[in-house]
PDB file of N, CA and C in Angstrom:
ATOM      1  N   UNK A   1     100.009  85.693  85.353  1.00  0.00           N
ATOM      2  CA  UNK A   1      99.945  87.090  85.745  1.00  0.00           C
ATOM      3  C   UNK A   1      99.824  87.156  87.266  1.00  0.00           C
ATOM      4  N   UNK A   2     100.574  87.835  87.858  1.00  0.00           N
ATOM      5  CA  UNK A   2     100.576  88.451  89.377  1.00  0.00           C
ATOM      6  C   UNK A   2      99.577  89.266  89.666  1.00  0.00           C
ATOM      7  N   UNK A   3      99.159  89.380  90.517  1.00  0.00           N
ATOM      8  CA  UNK A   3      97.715  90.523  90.397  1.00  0.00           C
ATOM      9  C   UNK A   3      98.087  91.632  90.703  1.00  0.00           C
ATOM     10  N   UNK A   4      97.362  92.533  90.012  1.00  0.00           N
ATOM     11  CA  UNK A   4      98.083  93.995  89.306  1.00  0.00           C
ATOM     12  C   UNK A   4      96.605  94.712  89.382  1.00  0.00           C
ATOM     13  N   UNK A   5      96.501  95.642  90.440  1.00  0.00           N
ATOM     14  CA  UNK A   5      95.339  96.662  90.562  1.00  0.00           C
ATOM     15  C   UNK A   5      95.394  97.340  89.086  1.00  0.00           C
ATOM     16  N   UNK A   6      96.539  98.298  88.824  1.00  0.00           N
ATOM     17  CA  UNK A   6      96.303  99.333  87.695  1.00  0.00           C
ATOM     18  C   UNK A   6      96.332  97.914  86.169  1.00  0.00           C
ATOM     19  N   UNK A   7      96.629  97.051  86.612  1.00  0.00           N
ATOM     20  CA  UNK A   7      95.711  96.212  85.140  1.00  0.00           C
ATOM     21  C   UNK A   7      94.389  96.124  84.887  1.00  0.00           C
ATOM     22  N   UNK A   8      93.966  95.612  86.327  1.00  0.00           N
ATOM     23  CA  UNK A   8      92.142  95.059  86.145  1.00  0.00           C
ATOM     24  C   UNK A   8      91.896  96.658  85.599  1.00  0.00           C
ATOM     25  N   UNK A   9      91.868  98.296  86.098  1.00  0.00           N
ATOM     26  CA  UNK A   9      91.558  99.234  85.548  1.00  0.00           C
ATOM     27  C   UNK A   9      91.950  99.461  84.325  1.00  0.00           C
ATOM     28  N   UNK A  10      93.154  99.439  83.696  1.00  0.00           N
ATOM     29  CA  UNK A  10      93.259  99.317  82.476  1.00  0.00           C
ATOM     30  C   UNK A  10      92.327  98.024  81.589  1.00  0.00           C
ATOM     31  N   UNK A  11      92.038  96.981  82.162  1.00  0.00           N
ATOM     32  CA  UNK A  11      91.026  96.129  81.671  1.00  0.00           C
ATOM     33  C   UNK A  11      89.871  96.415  81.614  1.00  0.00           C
ATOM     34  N   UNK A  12      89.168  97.148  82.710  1.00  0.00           N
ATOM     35  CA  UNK A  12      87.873  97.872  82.642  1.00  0.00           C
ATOM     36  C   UNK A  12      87.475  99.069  82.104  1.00  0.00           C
ATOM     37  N   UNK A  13      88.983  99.483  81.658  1.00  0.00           N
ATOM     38  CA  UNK A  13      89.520 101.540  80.884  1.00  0.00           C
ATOM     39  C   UNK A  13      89.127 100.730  79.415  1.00  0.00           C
ATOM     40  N   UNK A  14      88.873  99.500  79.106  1.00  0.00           N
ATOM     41  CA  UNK A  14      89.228  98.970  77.848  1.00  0.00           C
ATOM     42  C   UNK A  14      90.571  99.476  77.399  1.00  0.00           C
ATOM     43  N   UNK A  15      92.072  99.778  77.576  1.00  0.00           N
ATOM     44  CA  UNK A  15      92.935 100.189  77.360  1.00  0.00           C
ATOM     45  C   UNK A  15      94.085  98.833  77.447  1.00  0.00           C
ATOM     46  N   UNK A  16      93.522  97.684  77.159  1.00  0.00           N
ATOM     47  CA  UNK A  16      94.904  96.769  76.963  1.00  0.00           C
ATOM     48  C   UNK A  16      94.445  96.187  75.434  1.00  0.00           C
ATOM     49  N   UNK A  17      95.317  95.647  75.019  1.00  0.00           N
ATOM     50  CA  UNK A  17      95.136  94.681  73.487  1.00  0.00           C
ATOM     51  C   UNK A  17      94.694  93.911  74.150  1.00  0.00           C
ATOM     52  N   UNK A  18      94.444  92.699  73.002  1.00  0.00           N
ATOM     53  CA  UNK A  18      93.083  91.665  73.262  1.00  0.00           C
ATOM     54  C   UNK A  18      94.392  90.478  73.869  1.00  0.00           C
ATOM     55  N   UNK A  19      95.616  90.406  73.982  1.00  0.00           N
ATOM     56  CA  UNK A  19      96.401  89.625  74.500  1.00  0.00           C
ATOM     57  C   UNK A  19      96.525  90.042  76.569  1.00  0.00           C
ATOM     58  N   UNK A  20      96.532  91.045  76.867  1.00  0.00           N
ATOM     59  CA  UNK A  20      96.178  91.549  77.648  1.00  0.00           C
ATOM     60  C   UNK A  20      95.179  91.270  78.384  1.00  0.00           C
ATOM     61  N   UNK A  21      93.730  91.688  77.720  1.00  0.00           N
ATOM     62  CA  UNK A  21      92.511  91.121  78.098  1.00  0.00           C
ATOM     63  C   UNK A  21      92.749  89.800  78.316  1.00  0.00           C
ATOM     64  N   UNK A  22      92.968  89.122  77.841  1.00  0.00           N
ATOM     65  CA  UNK A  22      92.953  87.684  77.923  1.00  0.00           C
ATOM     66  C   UNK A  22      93.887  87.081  78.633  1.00  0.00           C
ATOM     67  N   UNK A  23      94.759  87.493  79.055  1.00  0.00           N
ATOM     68  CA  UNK A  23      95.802  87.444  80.906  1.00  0.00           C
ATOM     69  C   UNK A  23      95.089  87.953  81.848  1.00  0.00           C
ATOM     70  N   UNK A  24      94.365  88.838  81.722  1.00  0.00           N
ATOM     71  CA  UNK A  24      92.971  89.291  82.559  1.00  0.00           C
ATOM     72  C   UNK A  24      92.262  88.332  82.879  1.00  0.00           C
ATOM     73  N   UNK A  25      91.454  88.331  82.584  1.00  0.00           N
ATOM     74  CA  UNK A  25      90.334  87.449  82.016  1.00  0.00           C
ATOM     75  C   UNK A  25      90.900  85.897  82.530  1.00  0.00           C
ATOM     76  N   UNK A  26      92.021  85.465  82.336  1.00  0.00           N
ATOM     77  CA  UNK A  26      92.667  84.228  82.556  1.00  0.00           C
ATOM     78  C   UNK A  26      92.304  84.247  84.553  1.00  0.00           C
ATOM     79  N   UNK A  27      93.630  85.845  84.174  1.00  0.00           N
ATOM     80  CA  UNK A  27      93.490  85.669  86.035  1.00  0.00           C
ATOM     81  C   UNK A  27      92.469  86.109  86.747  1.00  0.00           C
ATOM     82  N   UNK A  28      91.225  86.271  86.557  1.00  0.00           N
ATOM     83  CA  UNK A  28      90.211  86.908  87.152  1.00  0.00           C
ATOM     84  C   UNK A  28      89.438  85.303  87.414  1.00  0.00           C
ATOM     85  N   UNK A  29      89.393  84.334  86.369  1.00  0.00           N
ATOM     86  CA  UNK A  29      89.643  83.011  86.524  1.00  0.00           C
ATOM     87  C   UNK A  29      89.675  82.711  87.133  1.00  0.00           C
ATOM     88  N   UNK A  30      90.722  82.737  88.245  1.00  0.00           N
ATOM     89  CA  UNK A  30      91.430  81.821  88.849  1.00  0.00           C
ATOM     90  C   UNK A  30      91.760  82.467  90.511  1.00  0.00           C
ATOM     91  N   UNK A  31      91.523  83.878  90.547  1.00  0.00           N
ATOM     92  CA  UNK A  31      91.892  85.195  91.692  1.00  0.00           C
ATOM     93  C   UNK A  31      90.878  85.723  91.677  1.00  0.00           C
ATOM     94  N   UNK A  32      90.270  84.623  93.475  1.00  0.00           N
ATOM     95  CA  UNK A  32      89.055  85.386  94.094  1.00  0.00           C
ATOM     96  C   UNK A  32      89.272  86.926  94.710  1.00  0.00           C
ATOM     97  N   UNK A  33      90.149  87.177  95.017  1.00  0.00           N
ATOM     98  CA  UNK A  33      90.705  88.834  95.530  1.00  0.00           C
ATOM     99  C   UNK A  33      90.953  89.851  94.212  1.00  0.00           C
ATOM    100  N   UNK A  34      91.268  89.083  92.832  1.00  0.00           N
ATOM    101  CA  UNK A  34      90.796  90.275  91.388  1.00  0.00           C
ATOM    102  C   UNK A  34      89.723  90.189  90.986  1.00  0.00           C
ATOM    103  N   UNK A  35      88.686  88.821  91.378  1.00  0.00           N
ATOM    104  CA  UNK A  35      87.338  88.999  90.821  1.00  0.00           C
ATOM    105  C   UNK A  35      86.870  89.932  91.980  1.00  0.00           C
ATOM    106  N   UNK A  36      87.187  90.217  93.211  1.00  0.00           N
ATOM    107  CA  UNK A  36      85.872  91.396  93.966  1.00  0.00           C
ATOM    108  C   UNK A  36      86.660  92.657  93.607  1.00  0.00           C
ATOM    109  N   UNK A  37      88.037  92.712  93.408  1.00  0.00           N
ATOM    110  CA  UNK A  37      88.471  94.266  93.002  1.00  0.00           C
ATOM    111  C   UNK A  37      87.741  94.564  91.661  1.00  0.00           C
ATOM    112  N   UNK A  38      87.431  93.895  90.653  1.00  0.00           N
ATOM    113  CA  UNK A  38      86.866  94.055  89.727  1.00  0.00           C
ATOM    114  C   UNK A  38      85.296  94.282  89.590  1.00  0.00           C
ATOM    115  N   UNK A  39      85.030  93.311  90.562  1.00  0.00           N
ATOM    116  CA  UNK A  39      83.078  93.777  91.066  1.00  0.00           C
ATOM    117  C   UNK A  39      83.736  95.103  92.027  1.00  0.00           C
ATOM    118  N   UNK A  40      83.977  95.350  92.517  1.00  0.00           N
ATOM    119  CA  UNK A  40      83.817  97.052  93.350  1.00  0.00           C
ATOM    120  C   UNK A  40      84.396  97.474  93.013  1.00  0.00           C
ATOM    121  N   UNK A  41      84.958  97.678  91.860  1.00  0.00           N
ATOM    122  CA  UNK A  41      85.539  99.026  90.737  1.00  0.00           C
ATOM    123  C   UNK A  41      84.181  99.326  90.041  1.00  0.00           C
ATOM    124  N   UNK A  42      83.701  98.091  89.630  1.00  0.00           N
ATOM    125  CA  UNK A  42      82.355  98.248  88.623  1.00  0.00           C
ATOM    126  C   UNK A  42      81.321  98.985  89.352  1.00  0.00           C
ATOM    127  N   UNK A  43      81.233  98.274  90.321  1.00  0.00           N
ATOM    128  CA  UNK A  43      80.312  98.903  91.354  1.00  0.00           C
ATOM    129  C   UNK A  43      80.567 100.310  91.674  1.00  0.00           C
ATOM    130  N   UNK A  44      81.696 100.875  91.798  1.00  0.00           N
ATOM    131  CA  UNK A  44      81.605 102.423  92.607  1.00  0.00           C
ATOM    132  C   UNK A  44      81.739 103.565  91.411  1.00  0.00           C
ATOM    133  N   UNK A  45      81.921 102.362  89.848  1.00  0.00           N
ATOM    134  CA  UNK A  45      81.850 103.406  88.533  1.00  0.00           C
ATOM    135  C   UNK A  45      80.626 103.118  88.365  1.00  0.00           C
ATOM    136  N   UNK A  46      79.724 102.911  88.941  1.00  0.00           N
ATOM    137  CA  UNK A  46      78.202 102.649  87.830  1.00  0.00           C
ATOM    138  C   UNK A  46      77.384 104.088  88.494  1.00  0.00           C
ATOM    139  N   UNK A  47      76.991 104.698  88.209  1.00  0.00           N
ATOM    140  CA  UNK A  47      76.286 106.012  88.686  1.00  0.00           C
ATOM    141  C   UNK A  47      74.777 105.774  89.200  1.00  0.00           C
ATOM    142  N   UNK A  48      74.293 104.774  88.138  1.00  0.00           N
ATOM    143  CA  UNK A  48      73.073 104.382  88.721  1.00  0.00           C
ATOM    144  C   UNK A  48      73.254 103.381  89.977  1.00  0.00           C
ATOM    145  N   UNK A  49      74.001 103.436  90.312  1.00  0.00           N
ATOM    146  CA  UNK A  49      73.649 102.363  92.289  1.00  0.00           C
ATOM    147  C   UNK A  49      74.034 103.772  93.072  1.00  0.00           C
ATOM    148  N   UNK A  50      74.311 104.843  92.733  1.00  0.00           N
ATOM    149  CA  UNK A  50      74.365 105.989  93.494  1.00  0.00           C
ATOM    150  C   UNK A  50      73.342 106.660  93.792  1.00  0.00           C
ATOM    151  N   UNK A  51      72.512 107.117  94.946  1.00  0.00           N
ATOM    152  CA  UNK A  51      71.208 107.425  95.014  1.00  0.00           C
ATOM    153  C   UNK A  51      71.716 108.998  95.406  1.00  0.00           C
ATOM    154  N   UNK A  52      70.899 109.967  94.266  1.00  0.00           N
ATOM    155  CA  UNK A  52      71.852 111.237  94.670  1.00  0.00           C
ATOM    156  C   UNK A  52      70.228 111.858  95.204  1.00  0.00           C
ATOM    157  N   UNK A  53      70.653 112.642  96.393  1.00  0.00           N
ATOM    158  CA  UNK A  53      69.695 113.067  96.769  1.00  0.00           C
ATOM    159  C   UNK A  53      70.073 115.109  97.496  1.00  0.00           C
ATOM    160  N   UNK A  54      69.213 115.560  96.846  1.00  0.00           N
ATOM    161  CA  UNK A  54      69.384 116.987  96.812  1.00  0.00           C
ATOM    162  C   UNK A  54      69.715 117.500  98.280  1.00  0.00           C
ATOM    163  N   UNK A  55      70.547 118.607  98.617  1.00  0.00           N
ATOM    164  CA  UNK A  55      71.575 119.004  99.649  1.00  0.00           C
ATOM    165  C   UNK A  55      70.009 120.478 100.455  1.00  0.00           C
ATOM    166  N   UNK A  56      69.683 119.737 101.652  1.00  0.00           N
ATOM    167  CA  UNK A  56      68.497 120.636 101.843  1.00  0.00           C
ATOM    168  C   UNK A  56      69.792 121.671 102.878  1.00  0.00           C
ATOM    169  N   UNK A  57      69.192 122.880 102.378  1.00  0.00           N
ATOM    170  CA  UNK A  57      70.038 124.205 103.579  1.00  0.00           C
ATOM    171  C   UNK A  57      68.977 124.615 104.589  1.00  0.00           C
ATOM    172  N   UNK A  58      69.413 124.763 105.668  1.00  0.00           N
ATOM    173  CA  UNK A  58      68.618 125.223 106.803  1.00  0.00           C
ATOM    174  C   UNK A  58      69.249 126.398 107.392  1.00  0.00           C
ATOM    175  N   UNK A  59      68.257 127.443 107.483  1.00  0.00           N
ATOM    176  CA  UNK A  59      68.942 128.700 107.955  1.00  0.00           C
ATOM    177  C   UNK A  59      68.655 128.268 109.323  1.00  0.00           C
ATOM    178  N   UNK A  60      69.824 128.656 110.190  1.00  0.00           N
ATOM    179  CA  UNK A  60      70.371 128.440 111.180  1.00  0.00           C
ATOM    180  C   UNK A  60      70.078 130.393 111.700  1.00  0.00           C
ATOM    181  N   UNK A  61      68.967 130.555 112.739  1.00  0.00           N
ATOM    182  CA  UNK A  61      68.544 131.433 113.190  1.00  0.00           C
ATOM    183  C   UNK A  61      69.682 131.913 114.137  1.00  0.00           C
ATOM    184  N   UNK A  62      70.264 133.869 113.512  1.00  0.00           N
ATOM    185  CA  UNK A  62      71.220 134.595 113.999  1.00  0.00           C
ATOM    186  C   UNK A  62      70.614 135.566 115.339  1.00  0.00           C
ATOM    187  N   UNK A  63      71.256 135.556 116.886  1.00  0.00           N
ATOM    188  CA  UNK A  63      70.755 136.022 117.522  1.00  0.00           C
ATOM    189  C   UNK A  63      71.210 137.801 117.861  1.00  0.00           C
TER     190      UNK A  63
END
């Protein structure tokens, strides 16, 4: 397998057959540049490493 961005997502969409996965999985193996696209896909879908912090408004005094 050639490395293929919209695969590793379809691999992480769970959206390939298990023959699929496993050309994945083969090349993630073997392709240090699909194993970090695959850690920072995971990473920027996980919600909990997102620290959400509430939007403070400041009235801005009208002269």
């Amino acid at each position: 397998m050639a490395c293929s961005f919209e695969k590793l997502v379809l691999y992480l969409d769970k959206q390939l057959d298990i023959d699929g996965q496993l050309e994945v999985l083969n090349h993630i193996d073997e392709c240090d540049v699909c194993q970090d696209a695959v850690y920072q896909i995971r990473r920027d879908r996980d919600s909990n490493l997102f620290i959400r912090r509430p939007y403070k408004l400041e009235k801005i005094p009208v002269d």
